[in-house]
PDB file of N, CA and C in Angstrom:
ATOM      1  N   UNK A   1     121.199 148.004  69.785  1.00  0.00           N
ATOM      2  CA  UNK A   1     120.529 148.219  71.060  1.00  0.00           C
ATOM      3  C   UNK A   1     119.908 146.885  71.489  1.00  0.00           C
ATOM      4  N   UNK A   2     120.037 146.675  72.570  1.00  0.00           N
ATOM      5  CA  UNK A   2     119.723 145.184  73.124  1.00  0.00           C
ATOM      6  C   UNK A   2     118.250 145.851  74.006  1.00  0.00           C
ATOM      7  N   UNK A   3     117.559 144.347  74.145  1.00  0.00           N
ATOM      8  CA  UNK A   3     116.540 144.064  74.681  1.00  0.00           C
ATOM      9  C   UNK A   3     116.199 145.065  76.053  1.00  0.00           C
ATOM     10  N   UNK A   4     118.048 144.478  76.853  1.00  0.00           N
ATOM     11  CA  UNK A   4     117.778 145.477  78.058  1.00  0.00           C
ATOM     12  C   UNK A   4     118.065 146.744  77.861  1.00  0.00           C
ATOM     13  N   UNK A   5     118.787 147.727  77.214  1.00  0.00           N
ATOM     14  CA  UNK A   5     118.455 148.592  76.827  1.00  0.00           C
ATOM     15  C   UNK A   5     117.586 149.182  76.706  1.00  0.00           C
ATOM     16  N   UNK A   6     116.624 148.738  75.805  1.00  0.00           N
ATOM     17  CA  UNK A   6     115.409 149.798  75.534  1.00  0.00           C
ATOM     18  C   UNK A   6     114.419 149.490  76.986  1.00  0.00           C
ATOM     19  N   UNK A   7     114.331 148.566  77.736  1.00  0.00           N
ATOM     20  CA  UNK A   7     113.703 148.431  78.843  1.00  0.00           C
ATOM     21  C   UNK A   7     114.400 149.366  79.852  1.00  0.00           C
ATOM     22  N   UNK A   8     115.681 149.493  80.183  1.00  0.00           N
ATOM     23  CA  UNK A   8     116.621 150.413  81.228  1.00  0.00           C
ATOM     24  C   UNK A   8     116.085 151.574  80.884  1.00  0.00           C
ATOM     25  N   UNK A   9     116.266 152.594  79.396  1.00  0.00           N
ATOM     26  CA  UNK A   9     115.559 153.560  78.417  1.00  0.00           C
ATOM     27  C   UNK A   9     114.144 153.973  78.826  1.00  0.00           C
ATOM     28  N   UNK A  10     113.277 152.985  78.921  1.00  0.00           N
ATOM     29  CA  UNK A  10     112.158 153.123  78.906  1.00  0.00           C
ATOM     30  C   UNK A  10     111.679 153.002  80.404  1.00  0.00           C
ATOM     31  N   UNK A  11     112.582 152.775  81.244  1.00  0.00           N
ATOM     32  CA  UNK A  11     111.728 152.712  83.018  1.00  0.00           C
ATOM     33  C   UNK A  11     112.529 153.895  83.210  1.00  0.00           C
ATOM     34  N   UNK A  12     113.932 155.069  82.538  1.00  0.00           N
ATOM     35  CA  UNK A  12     113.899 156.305  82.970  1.00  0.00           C
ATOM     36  C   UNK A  12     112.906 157.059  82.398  1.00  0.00           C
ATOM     37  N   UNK A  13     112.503 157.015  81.209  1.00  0.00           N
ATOM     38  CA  UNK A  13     111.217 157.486  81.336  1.00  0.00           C
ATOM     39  C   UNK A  13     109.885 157.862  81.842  1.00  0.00           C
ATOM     40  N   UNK A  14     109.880 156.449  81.956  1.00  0.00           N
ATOM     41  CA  UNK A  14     108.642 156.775  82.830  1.00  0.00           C
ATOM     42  C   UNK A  14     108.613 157.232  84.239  1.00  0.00           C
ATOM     43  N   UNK A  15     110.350 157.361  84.514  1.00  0.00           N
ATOM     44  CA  UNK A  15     110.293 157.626  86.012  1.00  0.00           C
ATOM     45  C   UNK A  15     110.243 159.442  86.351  1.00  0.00           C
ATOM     46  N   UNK A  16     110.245 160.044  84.689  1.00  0.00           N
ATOM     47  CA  UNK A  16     109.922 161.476  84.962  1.00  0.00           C
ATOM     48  C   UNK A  16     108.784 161.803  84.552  1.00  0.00           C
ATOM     49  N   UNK A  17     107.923 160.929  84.906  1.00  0.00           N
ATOM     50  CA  UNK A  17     106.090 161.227  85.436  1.00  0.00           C
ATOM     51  C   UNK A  17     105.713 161.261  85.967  1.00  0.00           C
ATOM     52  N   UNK A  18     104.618 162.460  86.382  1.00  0.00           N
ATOM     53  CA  UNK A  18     104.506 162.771  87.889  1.00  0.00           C
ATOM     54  C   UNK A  18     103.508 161.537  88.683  1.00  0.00           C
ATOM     55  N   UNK A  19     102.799 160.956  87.811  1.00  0.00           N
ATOM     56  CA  UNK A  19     101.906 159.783  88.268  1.00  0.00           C
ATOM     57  C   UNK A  19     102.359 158.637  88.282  1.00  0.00           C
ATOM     58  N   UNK A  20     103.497 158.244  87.925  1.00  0.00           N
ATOM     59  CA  UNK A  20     104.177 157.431  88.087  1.00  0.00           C
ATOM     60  C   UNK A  20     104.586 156.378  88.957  1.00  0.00           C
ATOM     61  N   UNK A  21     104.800 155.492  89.897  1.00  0.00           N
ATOM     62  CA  UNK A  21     105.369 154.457  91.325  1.00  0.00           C
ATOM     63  C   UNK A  21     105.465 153.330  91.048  1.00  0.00           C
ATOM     64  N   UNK A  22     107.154 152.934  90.828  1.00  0.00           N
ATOM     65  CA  UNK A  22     107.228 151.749  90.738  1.00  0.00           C
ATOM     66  C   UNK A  22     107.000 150.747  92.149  1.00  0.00           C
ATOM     67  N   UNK A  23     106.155 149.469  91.884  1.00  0.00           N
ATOM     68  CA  UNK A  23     106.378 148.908  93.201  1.00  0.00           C
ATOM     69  C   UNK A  23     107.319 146.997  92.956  1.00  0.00           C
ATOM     70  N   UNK A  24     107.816 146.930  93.502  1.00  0.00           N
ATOM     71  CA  UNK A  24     107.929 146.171  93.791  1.00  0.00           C
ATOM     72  C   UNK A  24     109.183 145.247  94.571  1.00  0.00           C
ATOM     73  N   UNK A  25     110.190 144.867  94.406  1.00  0.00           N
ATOM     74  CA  UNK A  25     111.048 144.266  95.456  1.00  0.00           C
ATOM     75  C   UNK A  25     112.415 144.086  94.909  1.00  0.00           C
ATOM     76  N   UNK A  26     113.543 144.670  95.209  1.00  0.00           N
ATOM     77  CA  UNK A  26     114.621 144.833  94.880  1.00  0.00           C
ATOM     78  C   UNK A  26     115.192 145.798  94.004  1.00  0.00           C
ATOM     79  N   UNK A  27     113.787 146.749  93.633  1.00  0.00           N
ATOM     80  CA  UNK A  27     114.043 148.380  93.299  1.00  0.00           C
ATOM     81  C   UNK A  27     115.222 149.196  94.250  1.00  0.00           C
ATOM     82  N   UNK A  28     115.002 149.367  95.531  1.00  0.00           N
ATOM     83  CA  UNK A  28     116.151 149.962  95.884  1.00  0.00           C
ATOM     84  C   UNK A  28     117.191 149.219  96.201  1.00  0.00           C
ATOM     85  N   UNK A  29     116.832 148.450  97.237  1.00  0.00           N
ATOM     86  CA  UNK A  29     118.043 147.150  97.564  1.00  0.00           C
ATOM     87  C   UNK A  29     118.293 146.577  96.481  1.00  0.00           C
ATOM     88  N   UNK A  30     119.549 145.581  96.702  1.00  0.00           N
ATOM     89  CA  UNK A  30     119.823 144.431  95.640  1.00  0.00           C
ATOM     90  C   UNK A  30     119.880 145.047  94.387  1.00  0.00           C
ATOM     91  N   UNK A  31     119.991 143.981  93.558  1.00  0.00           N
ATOM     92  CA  UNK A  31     120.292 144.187  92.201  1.00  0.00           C
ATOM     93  C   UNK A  31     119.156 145.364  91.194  1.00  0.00           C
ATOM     94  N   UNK A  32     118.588 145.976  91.491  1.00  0.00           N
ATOM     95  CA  UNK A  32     117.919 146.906  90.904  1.00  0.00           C
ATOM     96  C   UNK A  32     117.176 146.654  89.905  1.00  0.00           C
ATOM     97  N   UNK A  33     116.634 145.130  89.971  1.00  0.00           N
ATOM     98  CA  UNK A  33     115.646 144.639  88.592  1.00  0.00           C
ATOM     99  C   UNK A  33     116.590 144.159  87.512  1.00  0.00           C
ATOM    100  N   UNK A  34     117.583 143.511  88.215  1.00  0.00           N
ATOM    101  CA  UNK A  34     118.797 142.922  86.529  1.00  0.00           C
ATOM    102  C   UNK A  34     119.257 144.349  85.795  1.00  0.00           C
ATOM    103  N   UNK A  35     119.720 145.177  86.796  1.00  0.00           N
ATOM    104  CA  UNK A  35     120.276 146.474  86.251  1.00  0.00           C
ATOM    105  C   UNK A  35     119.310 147.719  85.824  1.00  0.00           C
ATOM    106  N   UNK A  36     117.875 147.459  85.229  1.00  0.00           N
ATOM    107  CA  UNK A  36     116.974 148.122  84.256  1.00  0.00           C
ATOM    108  C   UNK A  36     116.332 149.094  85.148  1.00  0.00           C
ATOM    109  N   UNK A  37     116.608 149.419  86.268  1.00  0.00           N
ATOM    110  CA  UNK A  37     116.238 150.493  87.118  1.00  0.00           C
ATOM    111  C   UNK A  37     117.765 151.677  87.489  1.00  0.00           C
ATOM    112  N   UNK A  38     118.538 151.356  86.789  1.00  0.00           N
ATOM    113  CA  UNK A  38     120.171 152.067  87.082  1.00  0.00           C
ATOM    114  C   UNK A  38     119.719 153.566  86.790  1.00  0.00           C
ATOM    115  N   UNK A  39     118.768 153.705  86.038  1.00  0.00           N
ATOM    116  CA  UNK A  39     118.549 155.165  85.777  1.00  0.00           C
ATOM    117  C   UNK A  39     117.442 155.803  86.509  1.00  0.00           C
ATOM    118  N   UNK A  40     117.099 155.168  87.279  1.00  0.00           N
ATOM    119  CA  UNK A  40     115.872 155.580  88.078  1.00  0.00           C
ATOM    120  C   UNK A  40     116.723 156.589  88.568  1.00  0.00           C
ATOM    121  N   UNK A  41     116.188 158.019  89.187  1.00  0.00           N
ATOM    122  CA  UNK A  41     116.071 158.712  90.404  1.00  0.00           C
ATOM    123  C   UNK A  41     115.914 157.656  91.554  1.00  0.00           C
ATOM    124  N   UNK A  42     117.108 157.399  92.997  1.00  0.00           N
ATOM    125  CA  UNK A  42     117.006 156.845  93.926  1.00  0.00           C
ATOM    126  C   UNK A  42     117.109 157.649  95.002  1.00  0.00           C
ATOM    127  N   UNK A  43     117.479 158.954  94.971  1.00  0.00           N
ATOM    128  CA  UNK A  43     117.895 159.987  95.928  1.00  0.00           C
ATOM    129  C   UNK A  43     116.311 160.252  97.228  1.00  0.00           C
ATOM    130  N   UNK A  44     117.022 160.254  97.966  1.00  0.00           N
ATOM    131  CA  UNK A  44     115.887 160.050  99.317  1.00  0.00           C
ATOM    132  C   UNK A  44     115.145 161.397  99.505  1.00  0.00           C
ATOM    133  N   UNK A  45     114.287 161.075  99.396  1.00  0.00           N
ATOM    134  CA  UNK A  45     112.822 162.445  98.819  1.00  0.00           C
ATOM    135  C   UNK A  45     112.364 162.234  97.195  1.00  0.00           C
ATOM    136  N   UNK A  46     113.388 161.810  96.571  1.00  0.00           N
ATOM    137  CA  UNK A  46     112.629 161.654  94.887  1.00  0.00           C
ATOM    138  C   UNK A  46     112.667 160.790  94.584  1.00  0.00           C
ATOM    139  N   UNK A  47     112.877 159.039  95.240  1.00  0.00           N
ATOM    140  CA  UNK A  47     112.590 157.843  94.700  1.00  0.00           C
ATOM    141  C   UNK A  47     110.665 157.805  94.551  1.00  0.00           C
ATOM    142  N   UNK A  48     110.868 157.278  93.439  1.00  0.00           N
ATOM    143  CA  UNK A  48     109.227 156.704  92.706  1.00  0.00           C
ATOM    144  C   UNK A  48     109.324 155.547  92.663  1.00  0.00           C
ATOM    145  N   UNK A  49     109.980 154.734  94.033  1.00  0.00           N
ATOM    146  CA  UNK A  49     110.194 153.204  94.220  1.00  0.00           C
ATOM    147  C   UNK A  49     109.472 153.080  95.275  1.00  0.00           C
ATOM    148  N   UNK A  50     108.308 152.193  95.322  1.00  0.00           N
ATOM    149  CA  UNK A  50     108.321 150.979  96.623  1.00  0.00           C
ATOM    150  C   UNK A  50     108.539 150.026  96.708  1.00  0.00           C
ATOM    151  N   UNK A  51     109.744 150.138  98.059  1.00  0.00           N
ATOM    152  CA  UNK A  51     110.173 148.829  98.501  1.00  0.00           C
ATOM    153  C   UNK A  51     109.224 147.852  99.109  1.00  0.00           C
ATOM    154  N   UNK A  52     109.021 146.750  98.761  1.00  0.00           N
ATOM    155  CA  UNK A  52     107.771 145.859  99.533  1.00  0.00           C
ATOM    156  C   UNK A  52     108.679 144.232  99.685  1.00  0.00           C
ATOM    157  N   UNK A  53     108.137 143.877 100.970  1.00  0.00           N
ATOM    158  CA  UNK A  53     108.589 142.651 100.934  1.00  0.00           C
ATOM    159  C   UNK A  53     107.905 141.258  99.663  1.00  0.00           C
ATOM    160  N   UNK A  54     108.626 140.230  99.758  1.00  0.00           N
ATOM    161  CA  UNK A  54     108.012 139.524  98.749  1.00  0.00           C
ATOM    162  C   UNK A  54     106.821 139.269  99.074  1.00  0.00           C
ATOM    163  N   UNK A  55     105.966 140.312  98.843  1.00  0.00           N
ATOM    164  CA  UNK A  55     104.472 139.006  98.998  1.00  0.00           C
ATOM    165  C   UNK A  55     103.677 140.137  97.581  1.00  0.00           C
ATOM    166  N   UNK A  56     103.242 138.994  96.308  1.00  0.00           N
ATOM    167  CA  UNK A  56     103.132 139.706  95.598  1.00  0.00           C
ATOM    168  C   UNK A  56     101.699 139.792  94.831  1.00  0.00           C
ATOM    169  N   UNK A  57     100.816 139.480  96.116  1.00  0.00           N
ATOM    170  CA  UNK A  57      99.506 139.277  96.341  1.00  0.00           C
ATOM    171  C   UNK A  57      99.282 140.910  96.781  1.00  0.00           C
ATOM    172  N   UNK A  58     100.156 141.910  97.610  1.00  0.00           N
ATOM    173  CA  UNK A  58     100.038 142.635  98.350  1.00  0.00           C
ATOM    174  C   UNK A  58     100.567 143.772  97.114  1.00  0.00           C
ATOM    175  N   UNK A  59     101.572 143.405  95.913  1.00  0.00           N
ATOM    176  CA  UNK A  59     101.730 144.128  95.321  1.00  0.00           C
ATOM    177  C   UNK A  59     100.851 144.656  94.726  1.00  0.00           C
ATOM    178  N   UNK A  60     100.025 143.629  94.004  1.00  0.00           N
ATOM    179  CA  UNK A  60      98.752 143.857  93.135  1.00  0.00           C
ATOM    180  C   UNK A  60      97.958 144.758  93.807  1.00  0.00           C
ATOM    181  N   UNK A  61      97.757 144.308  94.789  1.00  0.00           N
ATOM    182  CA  UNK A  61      96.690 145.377  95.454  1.00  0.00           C
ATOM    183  C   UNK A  61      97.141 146.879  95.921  1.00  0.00           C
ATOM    184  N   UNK A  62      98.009 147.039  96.287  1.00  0.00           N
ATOM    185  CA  UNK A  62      98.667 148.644  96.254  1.00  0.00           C
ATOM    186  C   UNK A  62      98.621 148.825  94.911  1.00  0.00           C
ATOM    187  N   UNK A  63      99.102 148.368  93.815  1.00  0.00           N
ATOM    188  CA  UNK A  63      98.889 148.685  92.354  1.00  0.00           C
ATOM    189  C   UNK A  63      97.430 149.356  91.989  1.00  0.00           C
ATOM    190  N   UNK A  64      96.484 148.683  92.912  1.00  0.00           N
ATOM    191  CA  UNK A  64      95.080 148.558  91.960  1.00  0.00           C
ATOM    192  C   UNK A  64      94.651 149.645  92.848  1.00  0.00           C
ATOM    193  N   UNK A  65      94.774 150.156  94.434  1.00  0.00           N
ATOM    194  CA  UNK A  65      94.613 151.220  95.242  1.00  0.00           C
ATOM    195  C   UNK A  65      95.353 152.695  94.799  1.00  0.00           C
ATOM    196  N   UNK A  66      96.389 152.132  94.722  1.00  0.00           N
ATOM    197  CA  UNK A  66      96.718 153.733  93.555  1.00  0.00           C
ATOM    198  C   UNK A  66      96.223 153.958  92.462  1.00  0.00           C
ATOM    199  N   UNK A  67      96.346 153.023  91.224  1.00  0.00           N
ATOM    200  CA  UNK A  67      95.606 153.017  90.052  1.00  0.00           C
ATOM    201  C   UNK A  67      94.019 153.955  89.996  1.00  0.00           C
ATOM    202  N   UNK A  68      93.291 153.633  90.755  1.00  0.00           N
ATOM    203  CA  UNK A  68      91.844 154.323  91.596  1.00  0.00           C
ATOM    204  C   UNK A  68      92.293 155.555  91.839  1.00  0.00           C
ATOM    205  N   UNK A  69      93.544 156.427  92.968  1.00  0.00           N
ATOM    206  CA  UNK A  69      93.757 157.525  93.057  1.00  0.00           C
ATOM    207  C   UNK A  69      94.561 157.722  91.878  1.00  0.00           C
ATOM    208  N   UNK A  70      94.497 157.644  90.682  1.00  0.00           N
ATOM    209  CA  UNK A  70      94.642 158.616  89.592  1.00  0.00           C
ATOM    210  C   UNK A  70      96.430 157.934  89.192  1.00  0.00           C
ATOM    211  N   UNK A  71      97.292 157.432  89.653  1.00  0.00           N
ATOM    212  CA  UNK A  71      98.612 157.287  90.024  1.00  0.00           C
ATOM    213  C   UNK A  71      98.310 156.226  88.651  1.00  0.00           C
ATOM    214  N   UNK A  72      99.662 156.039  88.222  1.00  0.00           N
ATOM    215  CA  UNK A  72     100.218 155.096  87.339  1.00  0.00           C
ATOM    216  C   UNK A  72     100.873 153.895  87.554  1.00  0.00           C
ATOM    217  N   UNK A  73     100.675 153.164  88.893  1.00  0.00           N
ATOM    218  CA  UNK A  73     101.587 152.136  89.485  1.00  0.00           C
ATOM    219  C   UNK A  73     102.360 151.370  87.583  1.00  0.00           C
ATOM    220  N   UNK A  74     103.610 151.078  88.216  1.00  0.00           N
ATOM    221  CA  UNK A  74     104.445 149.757  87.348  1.00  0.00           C
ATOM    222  C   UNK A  74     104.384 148.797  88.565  1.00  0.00           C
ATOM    223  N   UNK A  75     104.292 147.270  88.451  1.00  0.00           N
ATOM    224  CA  UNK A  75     104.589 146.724  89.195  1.00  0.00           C
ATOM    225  C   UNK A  75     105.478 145.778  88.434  1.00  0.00           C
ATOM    226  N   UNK A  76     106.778 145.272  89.452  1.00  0.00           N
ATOM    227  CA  UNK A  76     107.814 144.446  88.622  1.00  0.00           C
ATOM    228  C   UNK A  76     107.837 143.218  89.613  1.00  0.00           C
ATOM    229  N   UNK A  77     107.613 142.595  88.983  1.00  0.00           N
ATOM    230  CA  UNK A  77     107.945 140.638  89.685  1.00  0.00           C
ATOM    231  C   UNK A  77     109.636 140.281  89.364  1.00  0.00           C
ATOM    232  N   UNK A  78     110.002 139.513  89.886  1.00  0.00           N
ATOM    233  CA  UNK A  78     110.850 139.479  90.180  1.00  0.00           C
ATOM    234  C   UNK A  78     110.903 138.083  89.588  1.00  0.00           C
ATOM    235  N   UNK A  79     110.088 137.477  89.758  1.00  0.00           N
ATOM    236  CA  UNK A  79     109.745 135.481  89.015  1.00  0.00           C
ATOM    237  C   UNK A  79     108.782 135.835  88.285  1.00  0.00           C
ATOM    238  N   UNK A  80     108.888 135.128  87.605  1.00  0.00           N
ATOM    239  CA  UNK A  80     107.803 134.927  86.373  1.00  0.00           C
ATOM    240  C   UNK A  80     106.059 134.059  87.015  1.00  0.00           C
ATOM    241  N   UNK A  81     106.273 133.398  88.246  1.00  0.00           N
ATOM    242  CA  UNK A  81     105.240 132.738  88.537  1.00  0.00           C
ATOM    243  C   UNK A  81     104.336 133.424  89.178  1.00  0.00           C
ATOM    244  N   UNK A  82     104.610 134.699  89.365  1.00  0.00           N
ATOM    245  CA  UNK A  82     103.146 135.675  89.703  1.00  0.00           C
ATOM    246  C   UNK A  82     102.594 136.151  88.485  1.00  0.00           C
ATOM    247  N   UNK A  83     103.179 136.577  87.436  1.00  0.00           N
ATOM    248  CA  UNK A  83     102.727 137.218  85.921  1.00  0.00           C
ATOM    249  C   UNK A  83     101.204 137.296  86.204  1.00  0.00           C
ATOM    250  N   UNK A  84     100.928 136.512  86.704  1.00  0.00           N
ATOM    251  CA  UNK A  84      99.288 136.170  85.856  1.00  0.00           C
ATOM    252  C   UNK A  84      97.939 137.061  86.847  1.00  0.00           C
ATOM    253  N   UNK A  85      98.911 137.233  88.197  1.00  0.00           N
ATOM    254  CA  UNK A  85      97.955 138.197  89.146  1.00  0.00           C
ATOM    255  C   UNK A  85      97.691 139.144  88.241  1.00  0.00           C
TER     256      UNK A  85
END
């Protein structure tokens, strides 16, 4: 089992929680996170994706506004040079 594997494995998981929302940019469009979202639910009414444009100043903060209402945000970067928000 490879690296991406257990990461692909582990974001269908978490995508059958009800508190659950992934946010971040190229979840539905484009390449789907280097494949590791292929198992998500994408079907229109049951995606637990937000699409957001790149600004990932704006991610954090929808993250930290749901987080408060009880929700489980994931947020996924796309570059490594936000990590640190």
């Amino acid at each position: 089992m490879t690296y991406k594997d257990v990461v692909t494995d582990t974001m269908e998981e978490l995508s059958k929680k009800e508190s659950v929302v992934f946010i971040g940019q190229g979840l539905i469009t484009g390449d789907k996170v280097y494949g590791t979202m292929n198992k998500v639910p994408m079907e229109e009414g049951k995606s637990k994706c937000l699409e957001l444009p790149c600004a990932e100043n704006l991610h954090m903060g929808i993250a930290l506004g749901l987080a408060l209402k009880g929700y489980r945000p994931i947020v996924i970067f796309q570059r490594m040079d936000f990590i640190l928000l």
